[in-house]
Every structure is written in structure tokens, then in C-alpha cells.
Protein backbone atom coordinates (compact mmCIF):
# COMPACT_ATOMS: atom_id res chain seq x y z
CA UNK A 1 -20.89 -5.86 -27.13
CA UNK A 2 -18.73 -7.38 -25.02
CA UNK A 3 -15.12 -9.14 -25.30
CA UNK A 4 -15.95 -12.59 -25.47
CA UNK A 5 -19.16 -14.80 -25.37
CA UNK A 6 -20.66 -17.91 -24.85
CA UNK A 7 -23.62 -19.93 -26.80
CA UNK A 8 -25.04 -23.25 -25.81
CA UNK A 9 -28.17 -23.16 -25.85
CA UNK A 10 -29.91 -25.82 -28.61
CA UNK A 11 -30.67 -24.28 -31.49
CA UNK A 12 -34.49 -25.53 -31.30
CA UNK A 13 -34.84 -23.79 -28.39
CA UNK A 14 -33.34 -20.52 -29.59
CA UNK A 15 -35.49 -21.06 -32.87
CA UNK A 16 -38.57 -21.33 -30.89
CA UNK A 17 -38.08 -18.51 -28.30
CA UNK A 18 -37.13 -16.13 -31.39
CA UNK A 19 -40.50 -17.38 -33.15
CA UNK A 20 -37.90 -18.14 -36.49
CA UNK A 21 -37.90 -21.06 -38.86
CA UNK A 22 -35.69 -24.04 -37.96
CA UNK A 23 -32.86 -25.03 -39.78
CA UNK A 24 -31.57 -28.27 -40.08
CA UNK A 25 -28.20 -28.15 -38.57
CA UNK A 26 -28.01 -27.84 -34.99
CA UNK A 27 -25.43 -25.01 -33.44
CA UNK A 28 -21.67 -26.27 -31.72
CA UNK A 29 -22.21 -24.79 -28.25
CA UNK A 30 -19.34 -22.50 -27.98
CA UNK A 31 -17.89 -21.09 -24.21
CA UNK A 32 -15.37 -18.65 -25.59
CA UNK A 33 -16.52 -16.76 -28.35
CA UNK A 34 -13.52 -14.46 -29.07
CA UNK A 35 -13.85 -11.56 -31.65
CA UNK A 36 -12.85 -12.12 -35.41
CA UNK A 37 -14.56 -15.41 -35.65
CA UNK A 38 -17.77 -16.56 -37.30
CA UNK A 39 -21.11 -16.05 -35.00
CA UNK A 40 -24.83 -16.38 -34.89
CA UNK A 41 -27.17 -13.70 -35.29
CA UNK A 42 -30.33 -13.16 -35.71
CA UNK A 43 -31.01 -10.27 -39.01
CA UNK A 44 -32.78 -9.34 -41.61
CA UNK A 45 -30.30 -10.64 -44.87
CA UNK A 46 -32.26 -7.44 -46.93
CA UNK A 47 -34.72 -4.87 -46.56
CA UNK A 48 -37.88 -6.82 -47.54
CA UNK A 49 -36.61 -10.27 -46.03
CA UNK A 50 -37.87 -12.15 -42.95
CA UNK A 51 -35.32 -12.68 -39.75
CA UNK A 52 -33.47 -15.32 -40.46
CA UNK A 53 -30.83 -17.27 -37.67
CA UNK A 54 -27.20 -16.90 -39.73
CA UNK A 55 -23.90 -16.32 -39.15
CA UNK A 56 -21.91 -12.87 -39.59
CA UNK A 57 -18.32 -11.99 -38.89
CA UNK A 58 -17.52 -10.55 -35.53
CA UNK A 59 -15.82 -7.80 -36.05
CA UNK A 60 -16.29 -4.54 -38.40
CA UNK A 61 -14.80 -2.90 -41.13
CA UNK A 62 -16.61 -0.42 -43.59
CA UNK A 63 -16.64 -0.94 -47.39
CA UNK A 64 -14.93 2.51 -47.93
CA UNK A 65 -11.65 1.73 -45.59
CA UNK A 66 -8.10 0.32 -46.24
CA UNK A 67 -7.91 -3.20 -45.53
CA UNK A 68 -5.40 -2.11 -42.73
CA UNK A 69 -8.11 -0.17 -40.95
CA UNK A 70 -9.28 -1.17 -37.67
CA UNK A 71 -11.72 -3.93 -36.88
CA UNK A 72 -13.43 -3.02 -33.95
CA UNK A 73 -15.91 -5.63 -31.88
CA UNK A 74 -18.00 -2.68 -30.56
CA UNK A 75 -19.05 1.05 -30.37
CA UNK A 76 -19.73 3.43 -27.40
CA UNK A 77 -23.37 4.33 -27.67
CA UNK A 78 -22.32 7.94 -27.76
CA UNK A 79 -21.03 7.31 -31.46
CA UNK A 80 -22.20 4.82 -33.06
CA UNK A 81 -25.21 6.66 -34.42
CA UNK A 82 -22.65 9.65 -35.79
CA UNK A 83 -19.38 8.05 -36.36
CA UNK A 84 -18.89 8.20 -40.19
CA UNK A 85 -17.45 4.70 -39.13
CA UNK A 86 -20.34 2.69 -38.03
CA UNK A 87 -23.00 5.36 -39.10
CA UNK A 88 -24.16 3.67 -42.22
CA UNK A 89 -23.90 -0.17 -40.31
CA UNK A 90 -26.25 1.17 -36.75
CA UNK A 91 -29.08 2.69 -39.68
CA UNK A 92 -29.21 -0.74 -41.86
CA UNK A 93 -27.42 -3.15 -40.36
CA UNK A 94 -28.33 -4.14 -36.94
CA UNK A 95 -28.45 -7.74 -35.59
CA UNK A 96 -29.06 -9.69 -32.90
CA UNK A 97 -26.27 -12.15 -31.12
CA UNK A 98 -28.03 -14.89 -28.74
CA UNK A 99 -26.37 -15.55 -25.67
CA UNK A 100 -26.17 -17.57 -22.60
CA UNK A 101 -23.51 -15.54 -20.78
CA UNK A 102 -21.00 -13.21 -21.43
CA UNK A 103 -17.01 -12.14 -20.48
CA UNK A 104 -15.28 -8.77 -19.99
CA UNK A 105 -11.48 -9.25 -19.49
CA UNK A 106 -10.21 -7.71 -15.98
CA UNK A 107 -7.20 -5.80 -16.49
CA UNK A 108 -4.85 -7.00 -13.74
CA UNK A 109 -1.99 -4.02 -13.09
CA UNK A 110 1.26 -5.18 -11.74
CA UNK A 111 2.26 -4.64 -8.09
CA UNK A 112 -1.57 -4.13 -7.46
CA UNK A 113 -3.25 -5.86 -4.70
């Protein structure tokens, strides 16, 4: 994932592209999604449930850590499926975040040109 992203897209249009029911409300469009706020995604709310278009916390913290443990936005690939951090979330937990663009903050060093 990245650090920040943006969602504008109307929700019928994501509804019908993703083939999932339609909902009622209709999504804000958003520009600047920062981590630790409240996003859509597309998931499966239990095992034996149909993909529904909800929204989950950005940000993760397993059930088993102090509530002073890190949130992180994102894992490498390399570790996510081993990590006794986000091993349990990558096997069951998986979603999908609709986008229409994302950012990556560029680290500017000072006195560099």
C-alpha cells in the first residue's frame, strides 16, 4: 500500500465494475486519503459471505498486541506471509481498496539539490 490515496470515482460505477450490489449511499470523493482513517474496501465480512463494498480502518494492529504497539499502513511482500505480525491478517483477511490514484511522499534532504 501506499502513503496516501485518492477515491472519486461514483460509487455506481465502482459497484458495477466490481459486479457488487449497490448500496444506497453514495461515497464522499476523497483526494488525500491519509492512514488511520476510515476507507473503502471491497471483502468478504466472513468466510461463507459474499463481497461486500464497506469500510475498514487503515491501519493494523493484531488482537494479541499492546494497545501501544505499532500500527503499520503496509507490509514488505517479503514478510507479510511469515511475520507473526500480519501472518494471521494476509491468510484471512485480505481486501481490496479502490482507487483512482495514489501518493508516495518524496523525502526532500536538506542542502540537496
Amino acid at each position: 500500500m501506499c502513503g496516501r490515496f485518492a477515491l472519486y470515482s461514483p460509487y455506481t460505477k465502482l459497484s458495477k465494475a466490481l459486479r457488487l450490489p449497490l448500496e444506497p449511499e453514495e461515497l464522499t470523493p476523497r483526494y488525500n486519503v491519509a492512514p488511520g482513517a476510515w476507507i473503502t474496501a471491497v471483502r468478504h465480512p466472513s468466510d461463507d459471505a459474499p463481497l461486500v463494498m464497506d469500510e475498514v480502518w487503515w491501519g493494523y494492529r493484531p488482537h494479541w498486541a499492546k494497545e501501544k504497539a505499532p500500527e503499520p499502513i503496509n507490509a514488505t511482500v517479503e514478510k507479510v506471509a511469515t511475520s507473526n505480525y500480519f501472518r494471521g491478517a494476509f491468510a484471512h483477511y485480505r481486501c481490496l481498496v479502490p482507487a483512482d490514484g495514489w501518493y508516495e511522499p518524496r523525502l526532500i534532504h536538506e542542502g540537496a539539490d
